[in-house]
Structure formats: structure tokens, C-alpha cells
Protein backbone atom coordinates (compact mmCIF):
# COMPACT_ATOMS: atom_id res chain seq x y z
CA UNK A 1 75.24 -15.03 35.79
CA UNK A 2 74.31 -16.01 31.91
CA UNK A 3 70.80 -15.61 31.33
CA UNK A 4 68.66 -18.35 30.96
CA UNK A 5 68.16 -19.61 27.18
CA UNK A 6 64.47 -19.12 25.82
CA UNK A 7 62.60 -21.59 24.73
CA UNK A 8 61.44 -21.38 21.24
CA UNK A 9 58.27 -18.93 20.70
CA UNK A 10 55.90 -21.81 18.70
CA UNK A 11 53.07 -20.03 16.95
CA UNK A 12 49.59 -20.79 18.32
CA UNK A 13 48.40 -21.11 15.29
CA UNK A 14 49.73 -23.98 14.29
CA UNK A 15 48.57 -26.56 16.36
CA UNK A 16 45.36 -25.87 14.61
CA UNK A 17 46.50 -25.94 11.52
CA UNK A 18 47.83 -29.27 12.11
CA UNK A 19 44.92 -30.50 13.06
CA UNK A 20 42.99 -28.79 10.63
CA UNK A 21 45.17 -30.81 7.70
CA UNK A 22 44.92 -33.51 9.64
CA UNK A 23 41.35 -33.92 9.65
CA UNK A 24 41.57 -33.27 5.94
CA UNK A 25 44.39 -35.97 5.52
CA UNK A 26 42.46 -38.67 7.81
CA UNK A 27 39.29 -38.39 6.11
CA UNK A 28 40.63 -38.87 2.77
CA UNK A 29 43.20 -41.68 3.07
CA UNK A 30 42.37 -43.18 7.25
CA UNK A 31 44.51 -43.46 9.76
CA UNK A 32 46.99 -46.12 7.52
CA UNK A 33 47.01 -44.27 4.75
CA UNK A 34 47.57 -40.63 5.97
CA UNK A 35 51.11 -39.25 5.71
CA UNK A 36 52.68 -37.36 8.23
CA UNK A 37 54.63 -35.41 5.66
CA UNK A 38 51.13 -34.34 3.53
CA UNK A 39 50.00 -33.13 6.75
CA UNK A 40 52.88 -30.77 7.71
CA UNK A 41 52.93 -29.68 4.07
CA UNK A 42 49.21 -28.87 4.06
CA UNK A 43 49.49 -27.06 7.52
CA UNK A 44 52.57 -25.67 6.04
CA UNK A 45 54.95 -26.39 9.21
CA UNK A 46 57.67 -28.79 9.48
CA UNK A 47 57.32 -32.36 10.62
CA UNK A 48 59.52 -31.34 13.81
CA UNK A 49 56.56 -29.09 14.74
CA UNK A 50 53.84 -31.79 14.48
CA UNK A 51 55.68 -34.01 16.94
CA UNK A 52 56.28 -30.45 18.95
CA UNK A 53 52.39 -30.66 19.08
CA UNK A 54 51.36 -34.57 18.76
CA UNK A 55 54.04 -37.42 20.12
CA UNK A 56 52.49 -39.88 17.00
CA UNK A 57 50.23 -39.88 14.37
CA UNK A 58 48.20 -42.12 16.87
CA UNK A 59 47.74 -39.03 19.25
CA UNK A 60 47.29 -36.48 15.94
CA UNK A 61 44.45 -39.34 15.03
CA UNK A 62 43.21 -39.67 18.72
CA UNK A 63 42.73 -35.60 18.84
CA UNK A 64 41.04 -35.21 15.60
CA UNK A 65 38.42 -37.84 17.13
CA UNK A 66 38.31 -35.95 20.36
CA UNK A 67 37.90 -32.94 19.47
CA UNK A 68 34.54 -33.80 17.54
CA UNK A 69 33.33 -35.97 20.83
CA UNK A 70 34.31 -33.22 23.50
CA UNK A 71 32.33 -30.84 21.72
CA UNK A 72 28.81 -32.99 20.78
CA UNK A 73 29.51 -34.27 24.05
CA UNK A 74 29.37 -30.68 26.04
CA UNK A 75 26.36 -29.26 23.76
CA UNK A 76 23.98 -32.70 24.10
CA UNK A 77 24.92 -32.36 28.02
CA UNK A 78 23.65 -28.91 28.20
CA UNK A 79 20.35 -29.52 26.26
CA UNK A 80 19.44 -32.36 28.36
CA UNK A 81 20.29 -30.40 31.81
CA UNK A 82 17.42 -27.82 30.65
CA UNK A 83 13.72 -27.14 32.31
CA UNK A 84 12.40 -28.19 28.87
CA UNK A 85 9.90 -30.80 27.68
CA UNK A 86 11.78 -34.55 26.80
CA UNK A 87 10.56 -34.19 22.82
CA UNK A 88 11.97 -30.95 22.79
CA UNK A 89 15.09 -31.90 24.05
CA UNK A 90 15.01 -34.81 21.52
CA UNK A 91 14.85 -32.40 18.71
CA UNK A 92 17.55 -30.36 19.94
CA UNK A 93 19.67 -33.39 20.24
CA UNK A 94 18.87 -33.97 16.59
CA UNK A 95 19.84 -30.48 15.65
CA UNK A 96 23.36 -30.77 17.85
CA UNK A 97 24.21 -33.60 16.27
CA UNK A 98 23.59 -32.20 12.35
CA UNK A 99 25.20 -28.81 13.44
CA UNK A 100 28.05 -30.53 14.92
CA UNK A 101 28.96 -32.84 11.70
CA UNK A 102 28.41 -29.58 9.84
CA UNK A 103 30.96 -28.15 11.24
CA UNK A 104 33.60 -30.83 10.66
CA UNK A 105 33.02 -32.23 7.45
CA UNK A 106 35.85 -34.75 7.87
CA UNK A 107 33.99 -36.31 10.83
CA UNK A 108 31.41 -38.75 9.17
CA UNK A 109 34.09 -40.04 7.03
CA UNK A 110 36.73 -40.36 9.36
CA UNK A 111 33.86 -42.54 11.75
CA UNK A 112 32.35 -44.58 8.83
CA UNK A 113 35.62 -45.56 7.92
CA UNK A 114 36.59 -46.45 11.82
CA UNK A 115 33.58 -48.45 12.22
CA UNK A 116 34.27 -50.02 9.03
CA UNK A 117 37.49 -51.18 10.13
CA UNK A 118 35.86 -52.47 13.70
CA UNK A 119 37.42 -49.28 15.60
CA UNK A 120 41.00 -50.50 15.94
CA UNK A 121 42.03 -46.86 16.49
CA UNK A 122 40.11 -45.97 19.20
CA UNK A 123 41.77 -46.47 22.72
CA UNK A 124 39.74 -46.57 25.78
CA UNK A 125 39.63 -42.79 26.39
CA UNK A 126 38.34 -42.05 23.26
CA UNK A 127 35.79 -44.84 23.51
CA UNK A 128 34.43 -43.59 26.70
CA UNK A 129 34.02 -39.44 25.12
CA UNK A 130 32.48 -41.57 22.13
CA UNK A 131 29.54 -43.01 24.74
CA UNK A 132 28.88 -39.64 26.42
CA UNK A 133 26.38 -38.72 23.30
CA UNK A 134 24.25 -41.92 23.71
CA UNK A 135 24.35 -42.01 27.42
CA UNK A 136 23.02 -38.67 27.42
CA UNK A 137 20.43 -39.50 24.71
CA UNK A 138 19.46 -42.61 27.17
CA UNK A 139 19.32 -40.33 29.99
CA UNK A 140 16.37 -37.65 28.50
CA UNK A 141 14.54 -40.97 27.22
CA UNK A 142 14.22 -42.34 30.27
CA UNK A 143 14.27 -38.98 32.85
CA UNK A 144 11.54 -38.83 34.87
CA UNK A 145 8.24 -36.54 33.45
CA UNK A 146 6.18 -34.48 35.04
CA UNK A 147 3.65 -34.42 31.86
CA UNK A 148 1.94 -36.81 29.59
CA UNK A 149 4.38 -37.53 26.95
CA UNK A 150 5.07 -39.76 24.44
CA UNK A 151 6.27 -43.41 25.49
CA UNK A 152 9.77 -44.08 26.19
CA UNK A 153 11.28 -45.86 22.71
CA UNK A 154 14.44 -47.75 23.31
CA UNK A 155 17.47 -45.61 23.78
CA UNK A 156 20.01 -47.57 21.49
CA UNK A 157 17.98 -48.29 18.78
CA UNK A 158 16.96 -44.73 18.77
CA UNK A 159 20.56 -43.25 18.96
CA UNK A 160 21.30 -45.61 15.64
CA UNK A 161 18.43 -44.18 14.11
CA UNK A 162 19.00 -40.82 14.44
CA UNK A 163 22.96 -41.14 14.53
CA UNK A 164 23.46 -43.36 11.30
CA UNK A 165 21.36 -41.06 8.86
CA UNK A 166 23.33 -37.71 9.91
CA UNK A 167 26.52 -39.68 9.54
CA UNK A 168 25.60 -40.83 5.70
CA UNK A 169 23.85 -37.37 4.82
CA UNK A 170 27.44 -35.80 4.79
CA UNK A 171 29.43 -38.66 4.17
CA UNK A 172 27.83 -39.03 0.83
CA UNK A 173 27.51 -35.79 -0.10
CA UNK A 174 30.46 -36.01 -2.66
CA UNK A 175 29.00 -38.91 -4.26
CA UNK A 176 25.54 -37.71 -4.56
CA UNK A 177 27.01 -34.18 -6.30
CA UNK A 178 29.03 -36.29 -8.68
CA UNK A 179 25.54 -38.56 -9.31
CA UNK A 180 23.70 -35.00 -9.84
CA UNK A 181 26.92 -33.27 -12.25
CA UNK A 182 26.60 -35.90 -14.35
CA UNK A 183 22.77 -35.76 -14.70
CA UNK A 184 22.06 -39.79 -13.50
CA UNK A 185 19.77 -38.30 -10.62
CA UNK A 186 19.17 -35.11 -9.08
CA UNK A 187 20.35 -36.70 -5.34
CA UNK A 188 22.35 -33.80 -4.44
CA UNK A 189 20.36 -33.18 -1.45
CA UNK A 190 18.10 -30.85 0.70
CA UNK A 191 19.05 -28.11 2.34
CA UNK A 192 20.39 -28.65 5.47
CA UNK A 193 17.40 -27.30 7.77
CA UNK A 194 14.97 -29.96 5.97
CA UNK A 195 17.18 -32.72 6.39
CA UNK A 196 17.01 -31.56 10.16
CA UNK A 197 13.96 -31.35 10.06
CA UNK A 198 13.01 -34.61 8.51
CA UNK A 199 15.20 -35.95 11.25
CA UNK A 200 13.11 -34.51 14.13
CA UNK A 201 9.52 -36.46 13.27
CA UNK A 202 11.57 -38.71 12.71
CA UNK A 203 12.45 -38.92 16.08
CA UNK A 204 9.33 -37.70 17.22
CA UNK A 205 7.70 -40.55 15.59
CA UNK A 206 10.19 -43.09 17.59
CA UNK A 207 8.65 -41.49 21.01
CA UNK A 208 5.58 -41.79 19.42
CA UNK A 209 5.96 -45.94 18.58
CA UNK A 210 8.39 -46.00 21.92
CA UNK A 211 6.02 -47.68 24.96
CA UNK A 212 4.62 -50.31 22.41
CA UNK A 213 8.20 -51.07 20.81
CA UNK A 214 9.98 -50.84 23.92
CA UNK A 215 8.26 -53.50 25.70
CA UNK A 216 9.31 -56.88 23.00
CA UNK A 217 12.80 -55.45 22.99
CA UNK A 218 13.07 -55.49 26.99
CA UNK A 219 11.53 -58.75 27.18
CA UNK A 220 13.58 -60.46 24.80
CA UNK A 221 16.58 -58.89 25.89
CA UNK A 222 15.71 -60.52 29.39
CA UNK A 223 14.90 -63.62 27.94
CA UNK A 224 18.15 -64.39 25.89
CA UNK A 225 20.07 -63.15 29.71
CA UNK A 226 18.11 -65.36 31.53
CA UNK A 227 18.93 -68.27 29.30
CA UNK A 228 23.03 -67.16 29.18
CA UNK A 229 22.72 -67.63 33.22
CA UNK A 230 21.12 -70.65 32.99
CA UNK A 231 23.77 -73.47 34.25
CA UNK A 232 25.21 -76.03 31.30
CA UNK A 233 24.65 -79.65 31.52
């Protein structure tokens, strides 16, 4: 009896490197613009091996994404499943949120640029990772306290607040160390710990402001539904 062919030992490696260069590639140029073929010749494998890995640049795109949600998603989970105070999970879900764009430095780009373009890209599983890290934010707002802490600000508004100035701190940074090179401005930033920092009063000042601002944006939200349901002459 012939023995049975093997398949093909692929290196385990380089599914990361793929998506390594692809995160690179994506941030730079967006999905339309990024070429398969700059990809495999950054991750130094062959085009064959990226559709080993990926069965379209739309799944290689999809991944990148994923990967970044999966991982914010899993750490802002586990902060708000602790025994600890709501503002201190608040500032922790600050913190997750800088250290997790830290550690991709295509990610703001790569988002900025998809919201930009009204996220065409994103498919519904994607979408639905995407919502874990404001659900969870909504869900340590609004959980149930057995102290006397701050009021309860509203959840979206808050999530854009905190969200949309870690997104543009490293999105920009190239810009603002060109501005600083060529001695316009010296914009090049703070270190990363006071940025995070700044972020957490911040956020501590939305809970502060949250039970008188929270109350106009409920009622006018339930006014302008009321009004949809009315009937039409």
C-alpha cells in the first residue's frame, strides 16, 4: 500500500507575518488601495501562501479588524466583571483602550479611514465584535451600585468621548512629529501615561456632569420617539 502523500509543512510564522504587513499595508493605502502583492513581499511569502491563509483580501482586511476588536473586546470584559468601584473600572477602560491602540499602531488609521468611508468594509460579524467595547462601557455605567457614586452620564456620548480622542492621539502622531521637525510647533505630544491620564478626569469628570446631563438627553430622546410613533394625517 503507497503511503499517503503529506501535506505541505506551512510555517506558523507566517500567517502572522501576513497579517503583520497587512496591517502595515491597510493603514497606509485602505482596503482599495492595498496590494496583495506589497503584502506578500513585505511578509516575504508568496501570494499562494496568503490565499493558503486568507480566501480574499476581504477576509485578510476582515482579520486585521478582528483581531484588534477580539482583544479590546476580552480585556474591557474582564475589567468590568471585577469587585471594583464603577469609576475605577472607567479608568481602566480608558487605560485598555490607549494600551490596546498602542499596541497596533495601524489600528486608528485603518478605523478613521473606515469611518471615513461610512464602514463599507465591515460585514455584520465584524460590526457586532466592533459593539462589544461600548456595550460593555454601557453596562459598568449603568450596573447597579452598592455606594454613593458619581451620576450615571450617558453611555454613547461617553464612549465617543473617550473613544474619538485615543483614536486621533495616534492617528496623528506622524503629522504632529513632522509639525515639531520642522519647528512650526512643538505638538509632538505627551508621553503616553499623561495622555492616559488626561483621559481618565476626563472621564471622571463625565460621571461627575452624568445625572444632570443624562436627564435632557433621555427626555429628548423620548420625545423625538414619541413623535416618530405618532400616526400621519
Amino acid at each position: 500500500m503507497a503511503p499517503r502523500a503529506r501535506s505541505p509543512r506551512v510555517p506558523s510564522s507566517s500567517r502572522a507575518r501576513i497579517l503583520a504587513a497587512a496591517s502595515a499595508e491597510f493603514a497606509a493605502r485602505g482596503f482599495d488601495g492595498a496590494g496583495v502583492d506589497r503584502i506578500a513581499r513585505q511578509a516575504v511569502v508568496n501570494k499562494a501562501m496568503i490565499y493558503y491563509h486568507f480566501a480574499s483580501k476581504a477576509a485578510l482586511y476582515r482579520e486585521v479588524l478582528r483581531d484588534m476588536f477580539c482583544a479590546a473586546g476580552e480585556r474591557v470584559r474582564a475589567i468590568a466583571s471585577r469587585e471594583i468601584p464603577r469609576a475605577a473600572k472607567v479608568r481602566e477602560f480608558v487605560a485598555a483602550l490607549a494600551a490596546e491602540a498602542e499596541r497596533r499602531p495601524h489600528f486608528p488609521p485603518i478605523m478613521l479611514r473606515e469611518l471615513a468611508e461610512q464602514g463599507r468594509h465591515l460585514d455584520p460579524e465584524t460590526l457586532r465584535l466592533m459593539h462589544v467595547m461600548p456595550a460593555t462601557l454601557r453596562s459598568i455605567l449603568r450596573a447597579p451600585t452598592g455606594g454613593r457614586e458619581a451620576g450615571v452620564p450617558d453611555p454613547f456620548l461617553t464612549y465617543c468621548s473617550l473613544l474619538g480622542p485615543v483614536m486621533f492621539f495616534f492617528a496623528s502622531a506622524p503629522v504632529r512629529t513632522r509639525i515639531t521637525r520642522l519647528g512650526l510647533a512643538q505638538v509632538d505630544g505627551p508621553p503616553l501615561a499623561d495622555f492616559v491620564a488626561y483621559m481618565q478626569r476626563t472621564a471622571m469628570r463625565l460621571m461627575a456632569e452624568g445625572s444632570g446631563a443624562a436627564r435632557p438627553l433621555r427626555r429628548a430622546r423620548s420625545s423625538r420617539r414619541r413623535h416618530a410613533q405618532r400616526p400621519r394625517p
